[in-house]
N, C-alpha and C. Protein backbone atom coordinates (compact mmCIF):
# COMPACT_ATOMS: atom_id res chain seq x y z
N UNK A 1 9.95 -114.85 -72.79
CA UNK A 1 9.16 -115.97 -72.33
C UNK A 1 7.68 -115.59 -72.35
N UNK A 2 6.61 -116.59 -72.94
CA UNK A 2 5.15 -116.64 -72.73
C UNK A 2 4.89 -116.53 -71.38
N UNK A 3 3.66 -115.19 -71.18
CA UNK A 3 2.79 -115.37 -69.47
C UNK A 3 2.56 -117.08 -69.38
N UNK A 4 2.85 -117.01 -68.33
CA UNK A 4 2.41 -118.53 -67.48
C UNK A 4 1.33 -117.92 -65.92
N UNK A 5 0.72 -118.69 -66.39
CA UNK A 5 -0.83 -118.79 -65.03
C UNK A 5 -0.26 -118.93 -63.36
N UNK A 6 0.08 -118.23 -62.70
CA UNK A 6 0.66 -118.68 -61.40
C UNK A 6 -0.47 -119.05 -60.66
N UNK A 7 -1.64 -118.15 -60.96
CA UNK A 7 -2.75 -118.67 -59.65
C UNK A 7 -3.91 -119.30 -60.13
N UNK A 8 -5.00 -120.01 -59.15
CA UNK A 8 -5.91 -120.80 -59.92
C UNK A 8 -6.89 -120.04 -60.00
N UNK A 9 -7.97 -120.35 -60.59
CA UNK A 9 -9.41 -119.62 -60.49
C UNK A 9 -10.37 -119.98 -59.51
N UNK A 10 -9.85 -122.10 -58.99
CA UNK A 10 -11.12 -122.05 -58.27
C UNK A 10 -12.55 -122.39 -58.70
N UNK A 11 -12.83 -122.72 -59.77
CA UNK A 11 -13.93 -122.53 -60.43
C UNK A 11 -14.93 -123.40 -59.45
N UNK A 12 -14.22 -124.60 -59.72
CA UNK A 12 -14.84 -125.95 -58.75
C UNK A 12 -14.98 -125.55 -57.49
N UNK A 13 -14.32 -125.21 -56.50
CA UNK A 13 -15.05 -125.21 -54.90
C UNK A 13 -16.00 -123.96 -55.14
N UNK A 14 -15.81 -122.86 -55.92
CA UNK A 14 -16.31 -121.69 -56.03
C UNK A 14 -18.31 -122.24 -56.04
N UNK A 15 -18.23 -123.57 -57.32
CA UNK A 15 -19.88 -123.62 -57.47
C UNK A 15 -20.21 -124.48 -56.37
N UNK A 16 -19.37 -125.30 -56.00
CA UNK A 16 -19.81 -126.50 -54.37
C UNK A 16 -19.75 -125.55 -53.43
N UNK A 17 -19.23 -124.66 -53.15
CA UNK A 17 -19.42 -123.35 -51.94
C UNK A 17 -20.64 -122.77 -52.16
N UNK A 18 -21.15 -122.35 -53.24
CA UNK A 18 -22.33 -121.62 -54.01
C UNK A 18 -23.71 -122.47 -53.26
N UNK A 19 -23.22 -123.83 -53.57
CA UNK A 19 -24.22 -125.27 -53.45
C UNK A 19 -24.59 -124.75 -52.14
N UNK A 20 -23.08 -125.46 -51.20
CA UNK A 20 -23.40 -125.85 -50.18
C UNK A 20 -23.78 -124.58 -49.10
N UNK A 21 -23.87 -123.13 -49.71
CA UNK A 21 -24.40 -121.87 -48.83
C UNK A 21 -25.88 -122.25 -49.27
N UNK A 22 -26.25 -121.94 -50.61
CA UNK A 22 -27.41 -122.32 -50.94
C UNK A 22 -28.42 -123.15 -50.46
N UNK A 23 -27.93 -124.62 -49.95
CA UNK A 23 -28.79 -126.10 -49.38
C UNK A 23 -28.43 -125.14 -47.74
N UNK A 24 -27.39 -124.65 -47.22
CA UNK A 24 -27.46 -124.27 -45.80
C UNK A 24 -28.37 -123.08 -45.63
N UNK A 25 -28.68 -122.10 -46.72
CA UNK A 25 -30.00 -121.11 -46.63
C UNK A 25 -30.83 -121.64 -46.22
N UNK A 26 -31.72 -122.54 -47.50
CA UNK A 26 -32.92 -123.24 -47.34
C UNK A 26 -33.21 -124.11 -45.87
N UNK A 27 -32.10 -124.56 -45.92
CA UNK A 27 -32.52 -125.12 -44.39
C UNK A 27 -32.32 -124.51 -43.33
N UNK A 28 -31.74 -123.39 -43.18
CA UNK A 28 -31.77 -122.39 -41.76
C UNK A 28 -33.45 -121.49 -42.57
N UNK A 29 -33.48 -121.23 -43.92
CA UNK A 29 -35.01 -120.35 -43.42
C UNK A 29 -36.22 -121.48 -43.16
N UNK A 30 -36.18 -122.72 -43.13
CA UNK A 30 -37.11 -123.74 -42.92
C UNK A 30 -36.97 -123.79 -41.63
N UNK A 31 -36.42 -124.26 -40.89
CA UNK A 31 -36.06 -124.68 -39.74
C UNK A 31 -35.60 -123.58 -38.62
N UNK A 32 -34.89 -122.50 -38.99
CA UNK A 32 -34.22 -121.36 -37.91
C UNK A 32 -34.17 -119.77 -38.43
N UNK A 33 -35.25 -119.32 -38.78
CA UNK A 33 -35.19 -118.50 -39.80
C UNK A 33 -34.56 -117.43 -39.12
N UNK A 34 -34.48 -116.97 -37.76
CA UNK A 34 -34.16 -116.38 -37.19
C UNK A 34 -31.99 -116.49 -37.20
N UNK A 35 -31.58 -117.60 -37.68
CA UNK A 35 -30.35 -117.26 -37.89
C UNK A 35 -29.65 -116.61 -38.95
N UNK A 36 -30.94 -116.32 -40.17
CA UNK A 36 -30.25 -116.15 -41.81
C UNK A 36 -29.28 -114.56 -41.20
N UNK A 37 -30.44 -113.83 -40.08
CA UNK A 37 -29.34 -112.40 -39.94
C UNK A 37 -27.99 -112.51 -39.76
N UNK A 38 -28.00 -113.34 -39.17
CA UNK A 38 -26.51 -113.67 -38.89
C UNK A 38 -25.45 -114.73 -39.67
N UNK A 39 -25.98 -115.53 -40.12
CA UNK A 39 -25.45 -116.67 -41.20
C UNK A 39 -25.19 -116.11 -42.59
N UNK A 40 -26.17 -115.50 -43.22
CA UNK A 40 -25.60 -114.73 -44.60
C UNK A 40 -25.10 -113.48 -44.37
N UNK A 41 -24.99 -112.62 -43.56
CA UNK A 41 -23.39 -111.82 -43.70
C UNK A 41 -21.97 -112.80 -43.43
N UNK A 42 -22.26 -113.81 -42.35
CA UNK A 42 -20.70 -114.40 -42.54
C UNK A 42 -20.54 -115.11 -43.41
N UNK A 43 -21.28 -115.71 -44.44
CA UNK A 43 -21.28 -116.30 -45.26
C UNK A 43 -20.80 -115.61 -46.86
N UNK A 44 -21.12 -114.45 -46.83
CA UNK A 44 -20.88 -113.49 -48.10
C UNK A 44 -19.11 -113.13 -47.37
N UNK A 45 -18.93 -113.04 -46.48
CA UNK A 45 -17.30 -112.32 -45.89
C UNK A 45 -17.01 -113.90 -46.33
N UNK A 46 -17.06 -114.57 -45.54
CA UNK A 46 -16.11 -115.53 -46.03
C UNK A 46 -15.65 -116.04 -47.51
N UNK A 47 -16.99 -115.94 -48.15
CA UNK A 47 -16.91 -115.91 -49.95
C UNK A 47 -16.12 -114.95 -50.58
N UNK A 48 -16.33 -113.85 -49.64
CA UNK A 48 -15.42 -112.74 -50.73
C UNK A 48 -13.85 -112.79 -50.06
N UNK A 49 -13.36 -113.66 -49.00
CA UNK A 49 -12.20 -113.70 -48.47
C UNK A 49 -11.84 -114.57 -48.99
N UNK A 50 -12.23 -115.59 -49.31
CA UNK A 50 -11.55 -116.76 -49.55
C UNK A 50 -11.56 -117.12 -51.09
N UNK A 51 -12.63 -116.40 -51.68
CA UNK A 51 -12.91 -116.70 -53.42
C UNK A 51 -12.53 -115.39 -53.87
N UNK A 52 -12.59 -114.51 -53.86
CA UNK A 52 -12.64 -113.24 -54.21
C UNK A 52 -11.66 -111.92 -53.96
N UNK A 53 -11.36 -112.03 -52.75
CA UNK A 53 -9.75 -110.93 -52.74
C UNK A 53 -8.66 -111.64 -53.24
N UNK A 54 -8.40 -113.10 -53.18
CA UNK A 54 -7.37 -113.10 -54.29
C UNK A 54 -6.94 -112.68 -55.96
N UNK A 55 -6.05 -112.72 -56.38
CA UNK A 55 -6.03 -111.64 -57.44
C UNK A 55 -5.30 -113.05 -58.10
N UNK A 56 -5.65 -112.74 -59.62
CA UNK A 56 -5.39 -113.58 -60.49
C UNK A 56 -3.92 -112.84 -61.22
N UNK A 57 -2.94 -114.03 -61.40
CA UNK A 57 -1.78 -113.74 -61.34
C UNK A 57 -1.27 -114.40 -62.79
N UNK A 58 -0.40 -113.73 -63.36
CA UNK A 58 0.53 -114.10 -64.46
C UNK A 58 2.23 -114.06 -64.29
N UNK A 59 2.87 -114.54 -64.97
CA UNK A 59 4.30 -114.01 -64.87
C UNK A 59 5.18 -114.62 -65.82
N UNK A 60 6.43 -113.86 -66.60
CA UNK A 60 6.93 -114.37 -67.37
C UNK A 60 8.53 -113.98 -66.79
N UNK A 61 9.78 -114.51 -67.77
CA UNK A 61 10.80 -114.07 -66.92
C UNK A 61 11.20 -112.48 -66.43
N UNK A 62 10.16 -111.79 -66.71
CA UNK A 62 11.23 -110.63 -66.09
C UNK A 62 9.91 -109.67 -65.48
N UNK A 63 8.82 -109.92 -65.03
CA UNK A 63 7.83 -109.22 -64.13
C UNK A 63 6.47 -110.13 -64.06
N UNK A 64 5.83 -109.26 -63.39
CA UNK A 64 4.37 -110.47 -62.35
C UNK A 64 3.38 -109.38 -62.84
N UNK A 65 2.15 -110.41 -63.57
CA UNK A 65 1.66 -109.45 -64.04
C UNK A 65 -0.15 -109.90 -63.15
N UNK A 66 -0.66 -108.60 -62.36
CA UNK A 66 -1.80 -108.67 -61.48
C UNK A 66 -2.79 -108.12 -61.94
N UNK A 67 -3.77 -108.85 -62.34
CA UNK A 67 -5.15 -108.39 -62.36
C UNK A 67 -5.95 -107.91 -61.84
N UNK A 68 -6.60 -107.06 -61.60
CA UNK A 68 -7.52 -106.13 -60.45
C UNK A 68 -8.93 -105.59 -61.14
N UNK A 69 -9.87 -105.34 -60.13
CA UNK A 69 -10.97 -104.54 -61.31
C UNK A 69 -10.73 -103.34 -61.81
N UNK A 70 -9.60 -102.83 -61.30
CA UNK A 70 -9.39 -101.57 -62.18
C UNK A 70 -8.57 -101.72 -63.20
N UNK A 71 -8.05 -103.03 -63.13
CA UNK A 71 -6.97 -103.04 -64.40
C UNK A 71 -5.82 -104.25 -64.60
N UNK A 72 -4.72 -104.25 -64.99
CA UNK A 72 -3.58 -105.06 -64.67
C UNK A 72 -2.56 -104.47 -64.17
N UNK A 73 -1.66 -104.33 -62.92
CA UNK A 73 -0.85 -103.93 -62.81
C UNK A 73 0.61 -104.94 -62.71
N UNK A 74 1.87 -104.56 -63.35
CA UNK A 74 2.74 -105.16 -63.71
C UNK A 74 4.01 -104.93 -62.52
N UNK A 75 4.17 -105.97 -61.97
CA UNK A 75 5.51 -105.74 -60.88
C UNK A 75 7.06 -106.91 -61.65
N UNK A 76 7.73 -105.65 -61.60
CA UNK A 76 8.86 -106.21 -61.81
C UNK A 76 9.68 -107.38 -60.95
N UNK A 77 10.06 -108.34 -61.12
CA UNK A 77 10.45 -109.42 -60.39
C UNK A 77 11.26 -108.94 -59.28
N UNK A 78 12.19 -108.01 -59.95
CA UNK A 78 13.33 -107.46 -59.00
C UNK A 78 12.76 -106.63 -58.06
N UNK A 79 11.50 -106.10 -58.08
CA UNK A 79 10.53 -105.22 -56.74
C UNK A 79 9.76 -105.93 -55.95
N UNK A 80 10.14 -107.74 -56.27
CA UNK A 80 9.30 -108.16 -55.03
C UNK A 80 10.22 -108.79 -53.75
N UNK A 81 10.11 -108.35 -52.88
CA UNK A 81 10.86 -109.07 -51.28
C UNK A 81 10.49 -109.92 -50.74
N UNK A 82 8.80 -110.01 -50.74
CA UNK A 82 8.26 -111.57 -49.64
C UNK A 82 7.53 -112.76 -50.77
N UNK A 83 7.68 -114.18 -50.87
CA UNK A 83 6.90 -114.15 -50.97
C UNK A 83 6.55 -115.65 -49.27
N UNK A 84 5.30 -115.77 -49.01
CA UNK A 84 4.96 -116.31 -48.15
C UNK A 84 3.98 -116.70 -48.10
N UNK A 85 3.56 -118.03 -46.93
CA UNK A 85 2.35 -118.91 -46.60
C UNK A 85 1.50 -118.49 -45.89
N UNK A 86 0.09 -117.86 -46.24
CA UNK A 86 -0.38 -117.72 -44.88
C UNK A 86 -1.27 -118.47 -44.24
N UNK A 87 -1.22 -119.93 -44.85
CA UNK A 87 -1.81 -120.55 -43.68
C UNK A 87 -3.36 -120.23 -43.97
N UNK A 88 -3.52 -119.74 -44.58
CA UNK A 88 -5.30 -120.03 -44.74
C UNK A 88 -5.88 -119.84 -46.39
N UNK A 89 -6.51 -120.82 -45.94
CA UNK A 89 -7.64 -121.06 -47.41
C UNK A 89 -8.40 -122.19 -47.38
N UNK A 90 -8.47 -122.38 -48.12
CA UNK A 90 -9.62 -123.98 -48.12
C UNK A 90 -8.57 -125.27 -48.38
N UNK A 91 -9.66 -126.10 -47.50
CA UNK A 91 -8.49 -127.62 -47.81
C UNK A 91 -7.25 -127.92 -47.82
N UNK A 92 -6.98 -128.16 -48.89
CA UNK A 92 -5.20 -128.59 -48.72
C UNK A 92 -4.78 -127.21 -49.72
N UNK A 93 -5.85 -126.32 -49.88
CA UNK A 93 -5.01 -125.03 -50.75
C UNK A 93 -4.66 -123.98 -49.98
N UNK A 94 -3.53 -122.94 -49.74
CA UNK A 94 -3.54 -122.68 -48.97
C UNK A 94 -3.14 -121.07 -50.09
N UNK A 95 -3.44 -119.78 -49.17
CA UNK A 95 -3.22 -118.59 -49.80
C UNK A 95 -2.00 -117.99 -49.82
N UNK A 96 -1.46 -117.63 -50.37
CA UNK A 96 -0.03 -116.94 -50.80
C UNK A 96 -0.34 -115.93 -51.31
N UNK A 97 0.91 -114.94 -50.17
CA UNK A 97 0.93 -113.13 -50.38
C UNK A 97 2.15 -113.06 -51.19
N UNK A 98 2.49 -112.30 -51.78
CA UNK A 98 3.65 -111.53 -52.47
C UNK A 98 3.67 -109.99 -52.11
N UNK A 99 4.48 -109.69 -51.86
CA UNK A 99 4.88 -108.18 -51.08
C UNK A 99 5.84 -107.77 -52.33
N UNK A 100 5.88 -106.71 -52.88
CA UNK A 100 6.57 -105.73 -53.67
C UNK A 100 6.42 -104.17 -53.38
N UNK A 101 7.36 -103.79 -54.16
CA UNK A 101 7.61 -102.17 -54.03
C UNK A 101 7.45 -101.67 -55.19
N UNK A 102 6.75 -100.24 -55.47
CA UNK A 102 6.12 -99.86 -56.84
C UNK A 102 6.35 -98.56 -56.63
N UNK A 103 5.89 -97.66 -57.46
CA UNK A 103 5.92 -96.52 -57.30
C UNK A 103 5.49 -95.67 -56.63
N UNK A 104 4.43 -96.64 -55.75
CA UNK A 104 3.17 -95.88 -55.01
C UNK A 104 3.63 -96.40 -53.68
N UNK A 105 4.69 -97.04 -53.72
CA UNK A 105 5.26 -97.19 -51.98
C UNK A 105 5.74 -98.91 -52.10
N UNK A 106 4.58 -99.60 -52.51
CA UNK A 106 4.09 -100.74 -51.93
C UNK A 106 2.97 -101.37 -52.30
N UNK A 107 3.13 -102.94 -52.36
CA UNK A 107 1.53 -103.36 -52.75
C UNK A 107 2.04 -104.89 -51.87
N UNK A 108 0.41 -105.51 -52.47
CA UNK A 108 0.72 -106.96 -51.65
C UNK A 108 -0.33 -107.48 -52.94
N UNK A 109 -0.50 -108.73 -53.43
CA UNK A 109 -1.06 -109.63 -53.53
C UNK A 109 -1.00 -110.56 -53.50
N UNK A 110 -2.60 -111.41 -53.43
CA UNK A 110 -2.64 -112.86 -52.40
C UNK A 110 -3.75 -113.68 -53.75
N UNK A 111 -2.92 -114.86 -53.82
CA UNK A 111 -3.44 -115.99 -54.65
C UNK A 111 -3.52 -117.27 -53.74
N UNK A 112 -4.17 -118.17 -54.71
CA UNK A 112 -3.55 -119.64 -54.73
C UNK A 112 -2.58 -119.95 -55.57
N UNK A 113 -1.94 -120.78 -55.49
CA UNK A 113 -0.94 -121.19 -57.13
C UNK A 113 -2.06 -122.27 -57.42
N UNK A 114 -1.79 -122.45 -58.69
CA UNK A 114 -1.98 -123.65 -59.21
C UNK A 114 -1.10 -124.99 -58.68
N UNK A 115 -2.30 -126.27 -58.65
CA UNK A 115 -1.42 -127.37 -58.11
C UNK A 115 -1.06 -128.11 -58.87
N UNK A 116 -1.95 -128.23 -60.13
CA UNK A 116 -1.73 -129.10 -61.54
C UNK A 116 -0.61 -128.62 -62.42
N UNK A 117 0.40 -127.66 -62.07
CA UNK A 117 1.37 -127.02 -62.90
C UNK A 117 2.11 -126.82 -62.43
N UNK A 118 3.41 -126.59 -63.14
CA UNK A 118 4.64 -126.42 -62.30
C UNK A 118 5.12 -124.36 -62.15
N UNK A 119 3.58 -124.17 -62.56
CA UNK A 119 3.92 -122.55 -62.72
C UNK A 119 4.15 -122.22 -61.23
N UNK A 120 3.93 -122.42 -60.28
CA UNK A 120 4.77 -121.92 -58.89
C UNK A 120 6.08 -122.32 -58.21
N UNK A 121 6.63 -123.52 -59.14
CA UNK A 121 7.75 -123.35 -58.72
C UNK A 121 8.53 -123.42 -59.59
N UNK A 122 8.41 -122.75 -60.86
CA UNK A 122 8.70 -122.26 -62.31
C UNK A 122 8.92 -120.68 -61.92
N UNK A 123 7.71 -119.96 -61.13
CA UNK A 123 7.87 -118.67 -60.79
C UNK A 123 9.19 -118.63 -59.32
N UNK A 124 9.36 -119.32 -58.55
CA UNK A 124 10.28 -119.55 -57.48
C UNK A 124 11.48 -119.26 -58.06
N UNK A 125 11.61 -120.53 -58.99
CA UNK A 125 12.98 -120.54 -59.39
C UNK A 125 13.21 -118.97 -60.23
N UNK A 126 12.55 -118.74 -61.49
CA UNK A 126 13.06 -117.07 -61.89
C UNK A 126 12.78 -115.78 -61.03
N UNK A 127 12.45 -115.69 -59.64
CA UNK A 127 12.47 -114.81 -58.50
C UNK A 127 13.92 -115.04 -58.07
N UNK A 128 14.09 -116.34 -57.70
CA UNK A 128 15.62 -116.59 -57.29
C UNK A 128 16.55 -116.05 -58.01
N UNK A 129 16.37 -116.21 -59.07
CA UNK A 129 17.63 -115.87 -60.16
C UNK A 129 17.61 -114.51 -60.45
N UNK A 130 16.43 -113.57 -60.65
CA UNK A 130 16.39 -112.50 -60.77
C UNK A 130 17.10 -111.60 -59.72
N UNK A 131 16.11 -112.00 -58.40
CA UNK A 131 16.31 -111.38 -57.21
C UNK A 131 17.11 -112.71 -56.01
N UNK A 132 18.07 -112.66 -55.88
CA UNK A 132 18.60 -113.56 -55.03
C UNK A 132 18.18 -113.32 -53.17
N UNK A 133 18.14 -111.84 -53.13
CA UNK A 133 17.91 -111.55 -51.87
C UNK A 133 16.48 -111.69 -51.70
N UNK A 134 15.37 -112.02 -52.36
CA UNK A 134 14.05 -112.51 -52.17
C UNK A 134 13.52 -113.16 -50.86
N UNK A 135 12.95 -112.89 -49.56
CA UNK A 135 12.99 -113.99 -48.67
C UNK A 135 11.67 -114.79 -49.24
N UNK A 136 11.32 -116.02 -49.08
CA UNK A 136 10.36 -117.12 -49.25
C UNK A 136 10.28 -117.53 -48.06
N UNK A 137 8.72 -117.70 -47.68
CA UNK A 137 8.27 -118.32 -46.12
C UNK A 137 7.44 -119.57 -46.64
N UNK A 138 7.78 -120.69 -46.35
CA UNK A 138 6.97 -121.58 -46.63
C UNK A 138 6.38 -121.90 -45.61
């Protein structure tokens, strides 16, 4: 089977987040300049939490393939145990962890799926079949 895209990129809230930190700079250094100390560090954490530690995801029938800056690393379907909701992200998107076992003990990564595709519950169904004992937390 061809890689299929499990997670999104984001592109769109990524430049309206960009915007809307940007128009909230200018007007805290006009008006409160005294808050930027504190407004652009939570502003860069939240960007890199919510845009940026997720990991861009592939998968075909028989392993999950993760992108990282050091590289791609490849998890076999049958080495993953969780996958689950956690309840946070932006809007109606919400972030999803995957828990597997590797050689190095253990890993986790955390996406969005895509909503325009049926690649997340295309990836559901060949986890099931692979790995039956898989738990899923929705």
């Amino acid at each position: 089977m061809k890689r299929k895209a499990l997670s999104s990129r984001l592109l769109t809230e990524k430049i309206l987040f960009f915007l809307l930190l940007a128009w909230i700079l200018i007007f805290a250094l006009k008006h409160y300049p005294e808050l930027l100390w504190i407004a652009v560090p939570v502003f860069i954490y939240f960007e890199y939490m919510i845009y940026y530690r997720p990991s861009q995801i592939e998968f075909d029938g028989e392993n999950l393939f993760i992108k990282k800056k050091r590289g791609e690393e490849f998890v076999a379907l049958m080495d993953i145990y969780l996958v689950s909701n956690t309840h946070f992200g932006i809007g109606y998107k919400s972030i999803w962890k995957v828990k597997y076992l590797n050689n190095k003990g253990g890993g986790v990564a955390r996406f969005y799926p895509r909503k325009l595709s049926s690649g997340f519950d295309d990836f559901i169904k060949f986890l099931k079949a692979v790995n039956p004992d898989v738990v899923i937390k929705i």
